[in-house]
Protein backbone atom coordinates (compact mmCIF):
# COMPACT_ATOMS: atom_id res chain seq x y z
CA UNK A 1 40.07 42.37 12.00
CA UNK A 2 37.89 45.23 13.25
CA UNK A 3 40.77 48.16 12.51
CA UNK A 4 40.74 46.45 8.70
CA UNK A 5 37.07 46.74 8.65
CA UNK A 6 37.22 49.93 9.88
CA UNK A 7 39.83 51.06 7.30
CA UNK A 8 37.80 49.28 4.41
CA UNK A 9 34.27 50.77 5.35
CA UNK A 10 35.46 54.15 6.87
CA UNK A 11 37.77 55.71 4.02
CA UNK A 12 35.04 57.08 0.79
CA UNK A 13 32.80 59.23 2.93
CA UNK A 14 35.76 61.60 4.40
CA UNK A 15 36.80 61.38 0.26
CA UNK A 16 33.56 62.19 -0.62
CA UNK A 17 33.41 65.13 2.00
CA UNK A 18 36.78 66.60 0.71
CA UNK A 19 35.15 66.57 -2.58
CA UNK A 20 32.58 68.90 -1.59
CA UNK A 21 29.73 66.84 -1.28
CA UNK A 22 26.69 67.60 1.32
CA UNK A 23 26.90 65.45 4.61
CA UNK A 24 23.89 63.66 3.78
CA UNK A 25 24.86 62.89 -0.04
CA UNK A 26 28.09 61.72 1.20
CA UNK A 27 27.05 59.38 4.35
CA UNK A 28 24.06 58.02 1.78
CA UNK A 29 26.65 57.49 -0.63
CA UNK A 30 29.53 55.74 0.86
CA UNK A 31 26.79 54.03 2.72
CA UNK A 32 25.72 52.41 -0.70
CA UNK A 33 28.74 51.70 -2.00
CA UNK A 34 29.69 49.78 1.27
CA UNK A 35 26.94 47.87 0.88
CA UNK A 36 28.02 47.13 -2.79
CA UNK A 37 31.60 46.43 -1.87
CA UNK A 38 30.53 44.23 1.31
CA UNK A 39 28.31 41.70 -1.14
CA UNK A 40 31.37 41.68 -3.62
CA UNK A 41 33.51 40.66 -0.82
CA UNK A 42 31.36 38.43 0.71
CA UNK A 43 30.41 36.42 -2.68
CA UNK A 44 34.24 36.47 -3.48
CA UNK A 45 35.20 35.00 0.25
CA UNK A 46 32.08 32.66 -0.24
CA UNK A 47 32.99 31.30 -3.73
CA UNK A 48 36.94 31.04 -3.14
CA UNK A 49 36.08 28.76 0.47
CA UNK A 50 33.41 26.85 -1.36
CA UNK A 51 35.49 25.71 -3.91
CA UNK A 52 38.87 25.26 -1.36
CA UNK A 53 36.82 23.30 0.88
CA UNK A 54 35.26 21.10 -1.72
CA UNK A 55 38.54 20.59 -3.43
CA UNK A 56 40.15 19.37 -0.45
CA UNK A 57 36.93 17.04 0.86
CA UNK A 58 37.08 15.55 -2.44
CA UNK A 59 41.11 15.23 -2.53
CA UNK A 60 41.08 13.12 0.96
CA UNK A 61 37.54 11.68 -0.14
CA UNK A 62 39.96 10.09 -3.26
CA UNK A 63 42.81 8.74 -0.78
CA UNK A 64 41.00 7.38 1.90
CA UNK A 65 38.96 4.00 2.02
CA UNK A 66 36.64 5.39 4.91
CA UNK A 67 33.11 6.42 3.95
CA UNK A 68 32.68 9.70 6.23
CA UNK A 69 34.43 12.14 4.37
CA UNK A 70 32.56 11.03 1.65
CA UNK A 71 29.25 11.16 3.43
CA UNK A 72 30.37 14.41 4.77
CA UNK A 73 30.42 16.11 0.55
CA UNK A 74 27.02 14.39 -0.06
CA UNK A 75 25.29 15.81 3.32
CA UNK A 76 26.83 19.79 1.87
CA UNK A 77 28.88 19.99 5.27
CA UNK A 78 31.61 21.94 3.79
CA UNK A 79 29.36 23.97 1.62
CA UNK A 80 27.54 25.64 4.62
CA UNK A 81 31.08 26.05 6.66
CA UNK A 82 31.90 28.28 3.31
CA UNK A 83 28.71 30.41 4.28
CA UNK A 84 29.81 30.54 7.73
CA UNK A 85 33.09 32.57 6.86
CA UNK A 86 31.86 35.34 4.50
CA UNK A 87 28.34 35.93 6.94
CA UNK A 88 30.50 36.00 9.89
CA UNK A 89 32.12 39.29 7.99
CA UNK A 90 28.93 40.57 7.62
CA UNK A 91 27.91 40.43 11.11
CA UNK A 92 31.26 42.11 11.76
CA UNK A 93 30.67 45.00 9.04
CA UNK A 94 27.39 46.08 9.58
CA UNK A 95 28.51 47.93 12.75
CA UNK A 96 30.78 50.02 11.16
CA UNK A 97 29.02 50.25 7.62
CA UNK A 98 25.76 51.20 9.88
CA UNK A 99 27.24 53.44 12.21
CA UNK A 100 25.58 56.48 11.25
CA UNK A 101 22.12 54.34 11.18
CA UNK A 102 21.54 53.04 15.24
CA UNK A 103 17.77 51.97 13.97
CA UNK A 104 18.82 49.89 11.86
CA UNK A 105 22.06 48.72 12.48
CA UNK A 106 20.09 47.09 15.33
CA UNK A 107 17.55 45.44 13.21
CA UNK A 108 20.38 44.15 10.60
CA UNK A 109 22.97 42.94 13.33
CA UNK A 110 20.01 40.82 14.91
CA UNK A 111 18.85 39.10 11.36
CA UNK A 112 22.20 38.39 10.31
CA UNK A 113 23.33 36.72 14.04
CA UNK A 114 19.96 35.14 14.37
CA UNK A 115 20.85 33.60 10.72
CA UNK A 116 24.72 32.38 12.29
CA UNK A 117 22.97 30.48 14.81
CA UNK A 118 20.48 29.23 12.83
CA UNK A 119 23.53 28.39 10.27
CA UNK A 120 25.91 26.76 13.29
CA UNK A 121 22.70 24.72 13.89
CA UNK A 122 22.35 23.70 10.55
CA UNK A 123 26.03 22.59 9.83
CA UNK A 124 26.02 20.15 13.58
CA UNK A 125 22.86 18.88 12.16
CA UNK A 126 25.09 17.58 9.11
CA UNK A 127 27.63 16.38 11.03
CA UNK A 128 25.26 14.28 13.06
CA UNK A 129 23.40 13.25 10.18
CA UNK A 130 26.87 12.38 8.46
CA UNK A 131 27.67 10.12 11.74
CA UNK A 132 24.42 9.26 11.97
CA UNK A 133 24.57 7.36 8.30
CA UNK A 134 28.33 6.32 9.22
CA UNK A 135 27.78 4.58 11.91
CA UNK A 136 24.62 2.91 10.72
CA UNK A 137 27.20 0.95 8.04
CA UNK A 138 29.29 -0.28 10.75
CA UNK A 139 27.55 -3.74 11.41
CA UNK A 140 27.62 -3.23 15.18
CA UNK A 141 25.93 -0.11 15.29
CA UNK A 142 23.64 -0.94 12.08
CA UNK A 143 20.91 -2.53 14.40
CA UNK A 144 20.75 0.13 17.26
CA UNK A 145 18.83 3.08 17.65
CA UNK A 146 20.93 5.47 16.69
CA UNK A 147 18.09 7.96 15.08
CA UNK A 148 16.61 8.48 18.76
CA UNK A 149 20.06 10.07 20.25
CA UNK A 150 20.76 12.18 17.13
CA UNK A 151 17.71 13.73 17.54
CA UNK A 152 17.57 14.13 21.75
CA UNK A 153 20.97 15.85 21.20
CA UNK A 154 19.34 18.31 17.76
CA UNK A 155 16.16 19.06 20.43
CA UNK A 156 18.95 19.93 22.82
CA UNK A 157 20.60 22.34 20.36
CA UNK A 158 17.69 23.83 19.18
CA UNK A 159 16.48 24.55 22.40
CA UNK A 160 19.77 26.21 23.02
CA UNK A 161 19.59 28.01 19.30
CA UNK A 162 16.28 29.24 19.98
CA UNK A 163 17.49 31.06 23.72
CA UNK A 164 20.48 32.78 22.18
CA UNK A 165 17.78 33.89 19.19
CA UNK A 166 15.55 34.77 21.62
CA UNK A 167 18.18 36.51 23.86
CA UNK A 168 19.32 38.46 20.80
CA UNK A 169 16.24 39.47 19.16
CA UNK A 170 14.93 40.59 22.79
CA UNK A 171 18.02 41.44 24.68
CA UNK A 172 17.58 39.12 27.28
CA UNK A 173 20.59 37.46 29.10
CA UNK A 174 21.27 33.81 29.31
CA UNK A 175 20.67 34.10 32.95
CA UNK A 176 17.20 35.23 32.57
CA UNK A 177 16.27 32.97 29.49
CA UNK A 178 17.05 29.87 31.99
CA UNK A 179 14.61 31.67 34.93
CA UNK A 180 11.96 32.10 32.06
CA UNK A 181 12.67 28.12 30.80
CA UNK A 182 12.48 27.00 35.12
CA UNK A 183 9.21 28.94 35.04
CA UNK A 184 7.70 27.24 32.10
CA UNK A 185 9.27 23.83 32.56
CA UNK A 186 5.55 22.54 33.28
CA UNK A 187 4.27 23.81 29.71
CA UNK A 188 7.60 22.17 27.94
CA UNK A 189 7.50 19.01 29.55
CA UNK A 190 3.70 18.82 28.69
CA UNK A 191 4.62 19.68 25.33
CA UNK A 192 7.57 17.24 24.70
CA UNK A 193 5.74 14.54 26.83
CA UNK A 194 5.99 12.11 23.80
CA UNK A 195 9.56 13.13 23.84
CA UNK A 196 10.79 12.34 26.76
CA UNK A 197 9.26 9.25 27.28
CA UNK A 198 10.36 8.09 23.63
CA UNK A 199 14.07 9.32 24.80
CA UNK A 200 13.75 6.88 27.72
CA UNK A 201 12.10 4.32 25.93
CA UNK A 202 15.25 4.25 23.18
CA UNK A 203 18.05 4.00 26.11
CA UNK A 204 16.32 1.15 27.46
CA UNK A 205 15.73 -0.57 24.32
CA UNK A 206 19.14 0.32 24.08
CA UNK A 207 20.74 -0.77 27.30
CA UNK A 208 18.47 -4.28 27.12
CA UNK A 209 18.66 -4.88 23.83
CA UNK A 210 14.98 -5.18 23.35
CA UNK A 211 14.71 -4.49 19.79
CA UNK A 212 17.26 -3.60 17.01
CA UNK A 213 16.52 -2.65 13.36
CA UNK A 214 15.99 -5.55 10.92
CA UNK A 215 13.94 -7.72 13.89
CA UNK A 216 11.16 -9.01 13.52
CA UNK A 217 8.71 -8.16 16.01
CA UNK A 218 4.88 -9.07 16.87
CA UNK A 219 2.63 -6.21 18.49
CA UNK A 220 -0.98 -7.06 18.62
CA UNK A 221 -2.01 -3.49 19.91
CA UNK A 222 -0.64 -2.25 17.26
CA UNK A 223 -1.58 -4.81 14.54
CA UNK A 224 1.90 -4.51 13.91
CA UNK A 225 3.85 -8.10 12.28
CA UNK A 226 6.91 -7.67 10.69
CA UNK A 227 10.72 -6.18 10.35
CA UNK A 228 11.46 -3.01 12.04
CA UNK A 229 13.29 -0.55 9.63
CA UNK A 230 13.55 2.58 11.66
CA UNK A 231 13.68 3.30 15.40
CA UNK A 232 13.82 6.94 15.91
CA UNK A 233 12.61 9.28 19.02
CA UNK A 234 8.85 9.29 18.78
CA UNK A 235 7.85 6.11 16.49
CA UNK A 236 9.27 2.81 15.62
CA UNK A 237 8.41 1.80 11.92
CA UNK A 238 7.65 -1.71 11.20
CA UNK A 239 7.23 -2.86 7.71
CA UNK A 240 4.48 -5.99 7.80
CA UNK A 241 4.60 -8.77 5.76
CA UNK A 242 1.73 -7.14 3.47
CA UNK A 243 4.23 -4.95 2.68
CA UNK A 244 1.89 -2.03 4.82
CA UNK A 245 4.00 0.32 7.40
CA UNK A 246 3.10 -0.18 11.07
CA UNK A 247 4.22 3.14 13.04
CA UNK A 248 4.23 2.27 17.47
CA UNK A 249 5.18 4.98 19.91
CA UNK A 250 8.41 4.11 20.85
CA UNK A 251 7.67 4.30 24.23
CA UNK A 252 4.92 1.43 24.20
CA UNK A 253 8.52 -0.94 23.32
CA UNK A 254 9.14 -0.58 27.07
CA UNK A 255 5.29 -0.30 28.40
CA UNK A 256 3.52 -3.04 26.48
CA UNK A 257 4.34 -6.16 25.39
CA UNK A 258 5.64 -7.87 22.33
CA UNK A 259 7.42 -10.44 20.27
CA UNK A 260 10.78 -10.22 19.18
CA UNK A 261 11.42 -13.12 16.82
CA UNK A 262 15.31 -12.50 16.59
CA UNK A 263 15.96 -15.65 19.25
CA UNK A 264 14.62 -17.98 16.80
CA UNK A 265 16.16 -17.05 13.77
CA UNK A 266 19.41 -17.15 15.46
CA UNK A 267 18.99 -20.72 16.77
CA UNK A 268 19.30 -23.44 15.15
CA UNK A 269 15.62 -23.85 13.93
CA UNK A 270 11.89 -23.10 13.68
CA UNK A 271 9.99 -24.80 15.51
CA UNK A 272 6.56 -26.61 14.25
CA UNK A 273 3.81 -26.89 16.46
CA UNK A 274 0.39 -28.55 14.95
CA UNK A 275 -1.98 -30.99 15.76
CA UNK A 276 -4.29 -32.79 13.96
CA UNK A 277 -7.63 -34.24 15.42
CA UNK A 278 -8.47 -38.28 15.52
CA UNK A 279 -11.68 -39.64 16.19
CA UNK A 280 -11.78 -41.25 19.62
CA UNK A 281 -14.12 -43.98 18.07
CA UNK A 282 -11.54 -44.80 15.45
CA UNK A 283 -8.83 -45.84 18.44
CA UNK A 284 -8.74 -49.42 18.95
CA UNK A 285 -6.34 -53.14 19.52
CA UNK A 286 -4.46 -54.31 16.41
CA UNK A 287 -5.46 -57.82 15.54
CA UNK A 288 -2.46 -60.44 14.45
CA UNK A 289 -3.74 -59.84 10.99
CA UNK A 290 -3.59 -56.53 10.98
CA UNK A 291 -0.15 -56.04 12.36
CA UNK A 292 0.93 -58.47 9.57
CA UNK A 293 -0.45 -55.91 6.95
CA UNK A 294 0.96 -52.98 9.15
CA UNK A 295 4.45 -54.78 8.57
CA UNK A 296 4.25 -54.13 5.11
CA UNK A 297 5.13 -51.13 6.47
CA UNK A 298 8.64 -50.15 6.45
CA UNK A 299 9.63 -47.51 8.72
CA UNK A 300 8.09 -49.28 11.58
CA UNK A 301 8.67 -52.92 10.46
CA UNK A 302 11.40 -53.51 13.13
CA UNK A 303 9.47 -51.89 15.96
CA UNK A 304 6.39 -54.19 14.93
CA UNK A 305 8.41 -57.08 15.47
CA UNK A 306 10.74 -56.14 18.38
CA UNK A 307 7.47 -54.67 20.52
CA UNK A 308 5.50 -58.02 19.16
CA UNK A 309 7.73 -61.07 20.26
CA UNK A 310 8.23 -58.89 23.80
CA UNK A 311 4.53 -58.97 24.12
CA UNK A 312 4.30 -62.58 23.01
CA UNK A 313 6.37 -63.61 25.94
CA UNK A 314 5.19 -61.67 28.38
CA UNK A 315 1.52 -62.73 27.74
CA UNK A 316 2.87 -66.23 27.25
CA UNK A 317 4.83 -66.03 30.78
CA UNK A 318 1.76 -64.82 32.56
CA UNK A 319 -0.65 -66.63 30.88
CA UNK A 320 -2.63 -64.00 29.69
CA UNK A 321 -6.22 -65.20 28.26
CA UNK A 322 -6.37 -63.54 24.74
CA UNK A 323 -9.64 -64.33 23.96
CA UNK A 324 -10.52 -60.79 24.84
CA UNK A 325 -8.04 -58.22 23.16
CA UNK A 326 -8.82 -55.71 26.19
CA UNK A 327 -6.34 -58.66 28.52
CA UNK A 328 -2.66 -58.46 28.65
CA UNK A 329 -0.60 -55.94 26.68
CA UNK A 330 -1.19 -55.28 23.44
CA UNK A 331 -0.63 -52.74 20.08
CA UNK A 332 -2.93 -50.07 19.47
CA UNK A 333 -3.59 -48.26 16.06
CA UNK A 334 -3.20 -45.12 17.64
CA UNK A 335 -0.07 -45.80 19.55
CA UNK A 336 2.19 -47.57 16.41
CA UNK A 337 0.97 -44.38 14.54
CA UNK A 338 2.32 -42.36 16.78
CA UNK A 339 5.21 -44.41 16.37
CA UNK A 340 5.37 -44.03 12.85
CA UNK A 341 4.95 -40.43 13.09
CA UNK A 342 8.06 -40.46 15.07
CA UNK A 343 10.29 -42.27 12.54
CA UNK A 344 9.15 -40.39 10.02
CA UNK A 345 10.37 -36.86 11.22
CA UNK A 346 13.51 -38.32 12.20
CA UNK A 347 13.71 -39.03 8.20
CA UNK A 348 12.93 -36.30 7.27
CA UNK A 349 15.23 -34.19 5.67
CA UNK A 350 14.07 -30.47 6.59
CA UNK A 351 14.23 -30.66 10.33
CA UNK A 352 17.03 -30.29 12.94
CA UNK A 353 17.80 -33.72 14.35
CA UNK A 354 19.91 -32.16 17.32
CA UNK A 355 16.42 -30.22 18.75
CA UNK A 356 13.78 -31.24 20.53
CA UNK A 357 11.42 -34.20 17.65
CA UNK A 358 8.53 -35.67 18.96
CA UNK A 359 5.21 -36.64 18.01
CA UNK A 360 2.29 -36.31 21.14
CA UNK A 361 -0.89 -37.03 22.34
CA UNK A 362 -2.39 -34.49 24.07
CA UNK A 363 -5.40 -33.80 25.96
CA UNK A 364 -9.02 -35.60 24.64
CA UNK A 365 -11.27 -33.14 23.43
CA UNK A 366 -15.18 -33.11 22.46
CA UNK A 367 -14.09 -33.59 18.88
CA UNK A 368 -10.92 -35.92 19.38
CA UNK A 369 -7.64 -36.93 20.37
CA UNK A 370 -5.29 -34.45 19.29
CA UNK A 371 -2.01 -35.95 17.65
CA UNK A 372 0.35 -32.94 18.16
CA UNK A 373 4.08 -32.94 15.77
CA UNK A 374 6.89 -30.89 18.00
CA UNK A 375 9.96 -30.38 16.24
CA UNK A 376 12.21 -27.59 14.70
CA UNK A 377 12.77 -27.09 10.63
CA UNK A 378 16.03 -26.17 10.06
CA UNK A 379 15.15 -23.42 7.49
CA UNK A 380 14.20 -20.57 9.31
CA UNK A 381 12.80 -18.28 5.57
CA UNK A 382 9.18 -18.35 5.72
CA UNK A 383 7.98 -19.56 2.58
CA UNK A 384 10.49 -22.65 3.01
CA UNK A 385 9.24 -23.04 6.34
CA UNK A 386 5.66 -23.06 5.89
CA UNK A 387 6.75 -25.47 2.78
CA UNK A 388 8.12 -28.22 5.05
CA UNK A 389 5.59 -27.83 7.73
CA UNK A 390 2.95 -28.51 4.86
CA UNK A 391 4.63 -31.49 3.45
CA UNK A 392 4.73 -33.54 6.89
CA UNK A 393 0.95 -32.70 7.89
CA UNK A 394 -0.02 -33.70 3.95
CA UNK A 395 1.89 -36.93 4.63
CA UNK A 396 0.85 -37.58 8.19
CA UNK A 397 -3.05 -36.82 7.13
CA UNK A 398 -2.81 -38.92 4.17
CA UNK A 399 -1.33 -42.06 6.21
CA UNK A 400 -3.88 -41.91 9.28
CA UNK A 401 -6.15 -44.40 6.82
CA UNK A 402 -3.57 -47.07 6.72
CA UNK A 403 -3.97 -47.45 10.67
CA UNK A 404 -7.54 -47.60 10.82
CA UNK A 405 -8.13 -44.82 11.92
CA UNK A 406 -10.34 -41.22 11.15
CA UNK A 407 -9.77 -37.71 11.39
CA UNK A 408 -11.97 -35.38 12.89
CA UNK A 409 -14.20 -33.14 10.16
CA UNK A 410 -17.30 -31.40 11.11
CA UNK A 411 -20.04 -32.33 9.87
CA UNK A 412 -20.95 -30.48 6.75
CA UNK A 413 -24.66 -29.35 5.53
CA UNK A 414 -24.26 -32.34 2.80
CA UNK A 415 -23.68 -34.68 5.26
CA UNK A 416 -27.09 -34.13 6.62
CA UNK A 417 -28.65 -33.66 3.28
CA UNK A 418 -27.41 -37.00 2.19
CA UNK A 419 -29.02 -38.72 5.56
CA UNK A 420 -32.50 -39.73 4.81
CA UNK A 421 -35.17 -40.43 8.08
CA UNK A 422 -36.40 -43.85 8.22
CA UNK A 423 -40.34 -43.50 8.21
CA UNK A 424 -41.83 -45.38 11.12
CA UNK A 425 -45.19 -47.24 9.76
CA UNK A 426 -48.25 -47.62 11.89
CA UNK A 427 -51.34 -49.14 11.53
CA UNK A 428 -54.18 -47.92 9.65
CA UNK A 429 -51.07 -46.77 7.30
CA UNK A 430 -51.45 -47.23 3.51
């Protein structure tokens, strides 16, 4: 290739000499008409790759089903190969076109190899980019972190592309570039601190599956609540459910702690965990009469009568003296509401029969028993949800009357507004 270079550049300026011309006229002159030829040649080579290359990408783009040759035309691969071909010419000519001109055939030869790297650079950062979308359509790779390695291996290559720029602007070997690189290593680690601990951070989200994109994760810290859409080498973007962006170091996925929703909406339900407050004075015995009109009742109509006659004979068989309610065994509101409570989830349409349904009493407070529903909806979307969790506690709330009993509400400035002091009279009073 060099001897046809040679032979291109090399013949007009003994022509021009044979004509008679000065040696100054004639190196000046065949030096600009090499220059004119060269950008001819190189816009000819340029144009006829750029349109073979694009041809063919779009011919196999046509009669293949996969998506990466495709991706590869939209991301201009091919387009900056066809720049590689006619500048790697260029780089080869301006030797011999400068010969004559050391100064700056030096300065020339550097721009235009400084602008191959920078060129190579640029054409494996489409490539990876092209993967990088590629892979993020396969559905096994859609949810991993694929941004962060793509760019530890581009800071790898520009690191390298910046040494041989620096090597060839400078004239300094590889050898010595590395011995510079050891000596600063201090200074670039400082610098890419972020970096490198975002780097680790991705493998082991990686490796442990901590986090893939479309989860929904909690971060306090962070104020962060929502589904994560990117997870690249410094930040992981969350989009919150106020439809604001949440940006968290990457690294502070493997440092701090967080929620990662994705467990429950792969089960088999949500679960529901409320309580409601009743007042402790409200509790009480059921009278005969009142488990009559509790009867009327029909969820818990059977378990009225079953739990009844077994009480009957057992305070019959023991003799039990019932003129107190406290003796024997007996019902209490509080207890056949739980019960109904009960029966009603298991009726209930919207939750999960196969998981965990119960209705609880938990610990007494200073402002009540609390009545706690734990069970699982079996619609996992939000809105529906928060929907079916609603309609039990409106039901639940509104039945708590029909057993006699009260829930908890502070007391609000009416109440004490409506309470009038009784005036104490005294002798001597009029």
């Amino acid at each position: 290739m060099n001897k046809t270079l040679e032979q291109l550049f090399n013949f007009l300026y003994p022509i021009f000499r044979k004509w008679g011309l000065g040696y100054s006229f004639a190196s000046y002159l065949s030096l600009v008409l090499n220059i004119i030829i060269l950008i001819v040649l190189t816009y000819t080579i340029y144009m006829f790759f750029r349109f073979l290359f694009v041809t063919a990408m779009a011919v196999i783009a046509l009669k293949t089903k996969t998506k990466f040759d495709d991706l590869i035309i939209s991301n201009k691969t091919v387009i900056y190969i066809a720049q590689l071909i006619p500048f790697t010419l260029i780089y080869k000519s301006v030797p011999i076109i400068l010969e004559r001109y050391d100064y700056w055939e030096d300065i020339f030869g550097k721009l235009v190899g400084v602008y191959i790297v920078l060129l190579v650079l640029w054409i494996i950062r489409t490539l990876l980019n092209t993967t990088q979308e590629y892979l993020k359509h396969i559905p096994r790779y859609s949810d991993k972190p694929i941004d962060s390695f793509m760019q530890v291996i581009m800071i790898v290559l520009w690191m390298f592309g910046i040494s041989v720029i620096i090597s060839k602007l400078f004239g300094i070997s590889q050898k010595e570039m590395l011995t510079i690189l050891g000596a600063i290593s201090a200074i670039i680690i400082l610098i890419f601190r972020d970096t490198i601990l975002g780097f680790v951070a991705s493998v082991q989200v990686a490796i442990n599956d901590m986090v893939r994109i479309g989860d929904w994760i909690t971060m306090d810290r962070y104020g962060a609540d929502g589904d994560v859409i990117e997870i690249n080498l410094a930040t992981v973007k969350v989009r919150n459910f106020d439809n604001t962006t949440t940006t968290i170091p990457t690294y502070s996925l493997s440092s701090d702690s967080f929620h990662n929703w994705r467990g429950m909406l792969k089960s088999d339900g949500r679960r529901i965990k409320r309580h409601i407050l009743i007042k402790a004075s409200t509790i009480r015995f059921l009278e005969d009469k009142e488990l009559e009109e509790l009867q009327k009742i029909e969820l818990i109509r059977p378990y009225i009568e079953t739990r009844k006659a077994e009480i009957d004979r057992y305070n019959g068989a023991n003799g039990v003296d019932k003129s107190l309610a406290i003796n024997g065994r007996n019902m209490t509101n509080l207890g056949l509401f739980r019960k109904y409570i009960n029966q009603y989830l298991h009726q209930h349409p919207g939750l999960n029969k196969n998981m965990v349904m119960l209705c609880r009493q938990l610990q007494l407070t200073a402002q009540g028993v609390p009545l706690e529903v734990y069970a699982f909806s079996t619609d996992k979307r939000f809105e529906n949800y928060e929907y079916i969790m609603a309609d039990i506690f409106d039901h639940v709330i509104a039945s708590v009357k029909y057993f006699h009993l009260e829930v908890y509400e502070m007391p609000s400035e009416s109440n004490f507004l409506d309470y009038e002091v009784p005036v104490r009279k005294t002798k001597g009073t009029l």
